[in-house]
C-alpha atoms as a PDB file:
ATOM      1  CA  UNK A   1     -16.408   2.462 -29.970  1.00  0.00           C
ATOM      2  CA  UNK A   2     -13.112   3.770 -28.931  1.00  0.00           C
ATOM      3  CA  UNK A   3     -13.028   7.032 -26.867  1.00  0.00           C
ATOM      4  CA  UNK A   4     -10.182   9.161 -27.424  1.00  0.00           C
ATOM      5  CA  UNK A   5     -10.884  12.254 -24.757  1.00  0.00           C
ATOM      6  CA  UNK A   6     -13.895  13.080 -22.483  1.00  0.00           C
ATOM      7  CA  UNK A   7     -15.273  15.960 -21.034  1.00  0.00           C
ATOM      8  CA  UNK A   8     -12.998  15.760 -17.959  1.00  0.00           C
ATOM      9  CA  UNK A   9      -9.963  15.608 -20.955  1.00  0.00           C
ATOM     10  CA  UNK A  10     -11.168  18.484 -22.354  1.00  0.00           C
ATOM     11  CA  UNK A  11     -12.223  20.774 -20.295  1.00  0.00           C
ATOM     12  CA  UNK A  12     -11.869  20.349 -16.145  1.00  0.00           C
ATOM     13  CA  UNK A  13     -14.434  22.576 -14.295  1.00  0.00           C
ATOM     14  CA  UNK A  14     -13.723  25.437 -12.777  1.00  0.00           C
ATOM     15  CA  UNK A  15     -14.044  23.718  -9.161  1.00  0.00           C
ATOM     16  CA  UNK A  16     -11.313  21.067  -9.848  1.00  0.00           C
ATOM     17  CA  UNK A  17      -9.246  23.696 -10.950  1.00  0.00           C
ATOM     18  CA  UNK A  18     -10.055  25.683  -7.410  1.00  0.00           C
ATOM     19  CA  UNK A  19      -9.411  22.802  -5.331  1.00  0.00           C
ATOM     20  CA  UNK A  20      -6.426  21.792  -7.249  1.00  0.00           C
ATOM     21  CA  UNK A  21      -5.135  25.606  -6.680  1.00  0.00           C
ATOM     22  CA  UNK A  22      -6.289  25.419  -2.893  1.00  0.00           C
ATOM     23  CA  UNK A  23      -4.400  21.926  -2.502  1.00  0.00           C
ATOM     24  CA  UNK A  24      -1.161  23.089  -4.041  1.00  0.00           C
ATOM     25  CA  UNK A  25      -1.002  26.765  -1.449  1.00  0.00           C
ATOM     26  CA  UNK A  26      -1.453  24.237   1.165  1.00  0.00           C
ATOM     27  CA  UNK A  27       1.458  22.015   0.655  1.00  0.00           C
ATOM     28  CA  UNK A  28       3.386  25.118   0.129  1.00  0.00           C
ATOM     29  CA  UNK A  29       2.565  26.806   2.992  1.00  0.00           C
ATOM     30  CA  UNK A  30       3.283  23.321   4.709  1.00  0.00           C
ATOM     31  CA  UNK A  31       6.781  23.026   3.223  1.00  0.00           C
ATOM     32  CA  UNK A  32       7.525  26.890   4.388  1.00  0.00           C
ATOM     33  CA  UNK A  33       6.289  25.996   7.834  1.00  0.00           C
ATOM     34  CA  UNK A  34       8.719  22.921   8.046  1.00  0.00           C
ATOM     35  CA  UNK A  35      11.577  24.644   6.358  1.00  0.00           C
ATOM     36  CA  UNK A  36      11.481  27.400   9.331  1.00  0.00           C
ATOM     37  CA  UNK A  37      11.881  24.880  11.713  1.00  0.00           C
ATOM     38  CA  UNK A  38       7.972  24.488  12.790  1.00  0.00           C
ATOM     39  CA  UNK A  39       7.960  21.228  13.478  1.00  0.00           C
ATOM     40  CA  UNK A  40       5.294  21.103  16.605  1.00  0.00           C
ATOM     41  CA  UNK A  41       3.351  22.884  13.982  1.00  0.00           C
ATOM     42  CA  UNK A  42       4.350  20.583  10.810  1.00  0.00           C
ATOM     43  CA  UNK A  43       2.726  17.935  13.439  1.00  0.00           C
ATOM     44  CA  UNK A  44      -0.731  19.839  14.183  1.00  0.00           C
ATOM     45  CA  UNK A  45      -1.065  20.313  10.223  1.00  0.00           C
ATOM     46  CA  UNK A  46      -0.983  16.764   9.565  1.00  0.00           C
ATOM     47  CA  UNK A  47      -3.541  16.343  11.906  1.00  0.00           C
ATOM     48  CA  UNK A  48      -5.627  18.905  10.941  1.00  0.00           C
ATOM     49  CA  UNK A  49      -5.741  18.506   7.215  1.00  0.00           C
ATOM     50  CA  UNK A  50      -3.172  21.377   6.732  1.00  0.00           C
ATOM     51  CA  UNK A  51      -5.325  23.671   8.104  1.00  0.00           C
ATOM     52  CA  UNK A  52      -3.164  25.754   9.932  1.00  0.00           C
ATOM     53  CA  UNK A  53      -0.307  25.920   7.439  1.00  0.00           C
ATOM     54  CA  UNK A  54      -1.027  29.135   5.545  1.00  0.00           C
ATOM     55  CA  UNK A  55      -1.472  30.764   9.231  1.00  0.00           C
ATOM     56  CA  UNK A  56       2.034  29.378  10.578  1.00  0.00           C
ATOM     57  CA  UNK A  57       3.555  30.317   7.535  1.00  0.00           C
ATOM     58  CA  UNK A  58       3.820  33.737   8.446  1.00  0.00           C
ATOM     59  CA  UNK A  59       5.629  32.883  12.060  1.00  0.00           C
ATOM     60  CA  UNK A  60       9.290  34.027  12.778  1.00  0.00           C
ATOM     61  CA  UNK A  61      11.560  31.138  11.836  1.00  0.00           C
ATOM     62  CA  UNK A  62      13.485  28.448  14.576  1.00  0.00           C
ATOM     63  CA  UNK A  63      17.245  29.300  15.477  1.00  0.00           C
ATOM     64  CA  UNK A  64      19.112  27.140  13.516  1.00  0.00           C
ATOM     65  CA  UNK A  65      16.341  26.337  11.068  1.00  0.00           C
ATOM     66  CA  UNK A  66      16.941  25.446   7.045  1.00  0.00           C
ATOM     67  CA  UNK A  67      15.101  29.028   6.170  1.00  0.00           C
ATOM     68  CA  UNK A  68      17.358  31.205   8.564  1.00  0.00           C
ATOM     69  CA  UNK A  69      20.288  29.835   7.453  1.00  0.00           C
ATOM     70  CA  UNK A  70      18.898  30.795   3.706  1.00  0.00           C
ATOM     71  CA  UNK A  71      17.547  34.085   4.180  1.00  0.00           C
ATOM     72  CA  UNK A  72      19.828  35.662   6.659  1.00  0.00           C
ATOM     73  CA  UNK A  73      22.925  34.786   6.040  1.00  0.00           C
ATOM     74  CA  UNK A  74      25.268  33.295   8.800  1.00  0.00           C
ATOM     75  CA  UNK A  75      25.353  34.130  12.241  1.00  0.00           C
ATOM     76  CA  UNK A  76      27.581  36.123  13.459  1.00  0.00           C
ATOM     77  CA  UNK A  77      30.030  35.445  15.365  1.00  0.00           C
END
């Protein structure tokens, strides 16, 4: 017998779909982190699982950092 789709195929349940979700606002929150410069905090992430990514988010950016330089223009002189 040849099986074309399962259940999984079909229809995922509604906690892959969660965790998937979940898994994906962490590695964003993750890239923000990084992209403001973060890096001590990039570090404890890794260690952590990510766990403190969608906190660190929210801090101020680095001098010099790839977001600053994106979302505030250049410095002035």
């Amino acid at each position: 017998m040849l099986v074309i789709g399962t259940d999984f195929v079909v229809s995922p349940s509604p906690g892959l779909i969660a965790w998937t979700i979940l898994l994906v606002l962490v590695l964003v929150a993750g890239a923000v982190t990084a992209a403001k410069g973060r890096w001590g905090w990039v570090l404890i992430g890794l260690l952590t699982g990510g766990l403190v990514w969608p906190v660190t988010a929210f801090l101020a950016p680095a001098p010099g950092s790839l977001w600053l330089r994106r979302f505030n223009g250049p410095a002035p002189s």
